[in-house]
Protein backbone atom coordinates (compact mmCIF):
# COMPACT_ATOMS: atom_id res chain seq x y z
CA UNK A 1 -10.58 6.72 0.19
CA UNK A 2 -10.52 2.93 1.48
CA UNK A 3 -7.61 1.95 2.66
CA UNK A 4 -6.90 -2.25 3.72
CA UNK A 5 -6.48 -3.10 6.79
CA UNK A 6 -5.53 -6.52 8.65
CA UNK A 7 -7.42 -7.60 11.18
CA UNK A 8 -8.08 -10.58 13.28
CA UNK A 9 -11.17 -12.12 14.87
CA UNK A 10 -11.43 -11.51 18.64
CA UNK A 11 -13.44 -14.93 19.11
CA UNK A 12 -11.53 -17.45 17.21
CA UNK A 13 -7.87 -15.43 15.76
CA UNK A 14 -8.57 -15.41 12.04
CA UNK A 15 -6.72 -13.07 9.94
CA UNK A 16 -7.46 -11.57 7.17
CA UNK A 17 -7.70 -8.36 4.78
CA UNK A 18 -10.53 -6.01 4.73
CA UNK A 19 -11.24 -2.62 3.61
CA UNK A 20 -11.94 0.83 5.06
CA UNK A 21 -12.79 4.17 5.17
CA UNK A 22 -11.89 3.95 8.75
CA UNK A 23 -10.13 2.14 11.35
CA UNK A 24 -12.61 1.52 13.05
CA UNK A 25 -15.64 -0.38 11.08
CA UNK A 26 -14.76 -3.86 10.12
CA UNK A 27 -17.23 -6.30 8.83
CA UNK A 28 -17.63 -9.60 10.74
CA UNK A 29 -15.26 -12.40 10.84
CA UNK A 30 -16.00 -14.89 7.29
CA UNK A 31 -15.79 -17.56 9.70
CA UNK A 32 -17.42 -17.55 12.66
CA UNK A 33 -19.43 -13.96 12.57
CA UNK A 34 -16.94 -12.47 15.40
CA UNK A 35 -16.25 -9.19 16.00
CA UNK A 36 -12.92 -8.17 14.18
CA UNK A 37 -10.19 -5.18 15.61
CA UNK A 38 -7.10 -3.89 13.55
CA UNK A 39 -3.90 -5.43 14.18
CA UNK A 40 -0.64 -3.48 12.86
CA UNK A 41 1.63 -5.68 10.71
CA UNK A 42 4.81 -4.79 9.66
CA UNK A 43 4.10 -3.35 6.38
CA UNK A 44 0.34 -2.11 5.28
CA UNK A 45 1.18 -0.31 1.80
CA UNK A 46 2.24 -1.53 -1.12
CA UNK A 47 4.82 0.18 -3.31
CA UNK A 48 2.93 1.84 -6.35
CA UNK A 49 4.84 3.06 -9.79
CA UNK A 50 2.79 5.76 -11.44
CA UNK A 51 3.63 5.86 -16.04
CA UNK A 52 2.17 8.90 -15.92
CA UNK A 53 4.67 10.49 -14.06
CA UNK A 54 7.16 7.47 -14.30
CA UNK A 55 7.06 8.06 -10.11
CA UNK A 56 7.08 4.77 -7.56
CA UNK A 57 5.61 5.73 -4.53
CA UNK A 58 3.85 4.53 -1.62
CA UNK A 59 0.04 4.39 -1.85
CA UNK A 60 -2.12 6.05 -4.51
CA UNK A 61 -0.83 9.67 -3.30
CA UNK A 62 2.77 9.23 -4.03
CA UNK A 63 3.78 10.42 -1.05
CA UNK A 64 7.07 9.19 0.41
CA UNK A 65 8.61 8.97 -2.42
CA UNK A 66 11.52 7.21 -3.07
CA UNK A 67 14.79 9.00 -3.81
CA UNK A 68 15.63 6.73 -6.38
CA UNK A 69 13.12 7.92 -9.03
CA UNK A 70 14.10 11.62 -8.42
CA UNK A 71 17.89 10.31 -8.88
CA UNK A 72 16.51 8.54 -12.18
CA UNK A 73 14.65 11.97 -13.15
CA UNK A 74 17.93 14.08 -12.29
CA UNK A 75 19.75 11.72 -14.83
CA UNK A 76 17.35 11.84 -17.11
CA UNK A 77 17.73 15.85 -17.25
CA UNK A 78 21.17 15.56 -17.52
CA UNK A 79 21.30 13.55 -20.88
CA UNK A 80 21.91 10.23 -19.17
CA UNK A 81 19.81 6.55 -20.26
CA UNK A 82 18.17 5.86 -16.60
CA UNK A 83 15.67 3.50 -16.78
CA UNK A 84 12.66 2.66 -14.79
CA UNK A 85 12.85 -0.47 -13.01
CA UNK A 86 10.30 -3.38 -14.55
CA UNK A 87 6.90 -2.68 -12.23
CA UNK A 88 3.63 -4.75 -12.48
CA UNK A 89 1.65 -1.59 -11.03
């Protein structure tokens, strides 16, 4: 599974996305062919919502899920109108 990573340019400090398998294997810097190492940012996952099982969750595994959508699913069983919030994903 690729997963994005941010990294910067050890020769001239350019950030930017990339993708991998690993951690480890980055493909030169766009713009001056440096080498490029992982930096950690403060957030590297986005938030994903799921209609198939009407689940948000982090990443395309769902795992750490929030606790809102099982409160929305408990509701749900219970009769009540709980809505999913309004997700582009």
């Amino acid at each position: 599974m690729l997963r994005v990573y941010d990294v910067e340019c050890k020769k001239c400090g350019h950030i930017e996305e990339q993708y991998s398998e690993d951690d480890t294997s980055f493909n030169d810097c766009e713009k001056c062919g440096g080498m490029m190492r992982r930096i950690f940012t403060k957030f590297n996952y986005k938030l994903v919502y799921n209609n198939k099982t009407d689940i948000c969750g982090w990443g395309a595994h769902n795992y750490d899920r929030s606790r809102y959508w099982d409160n929305v699913k408990a509701a749900r069983e219970r009769g009540e109108d709980a809505k999913s919030p309004n997700c582009k994903y």
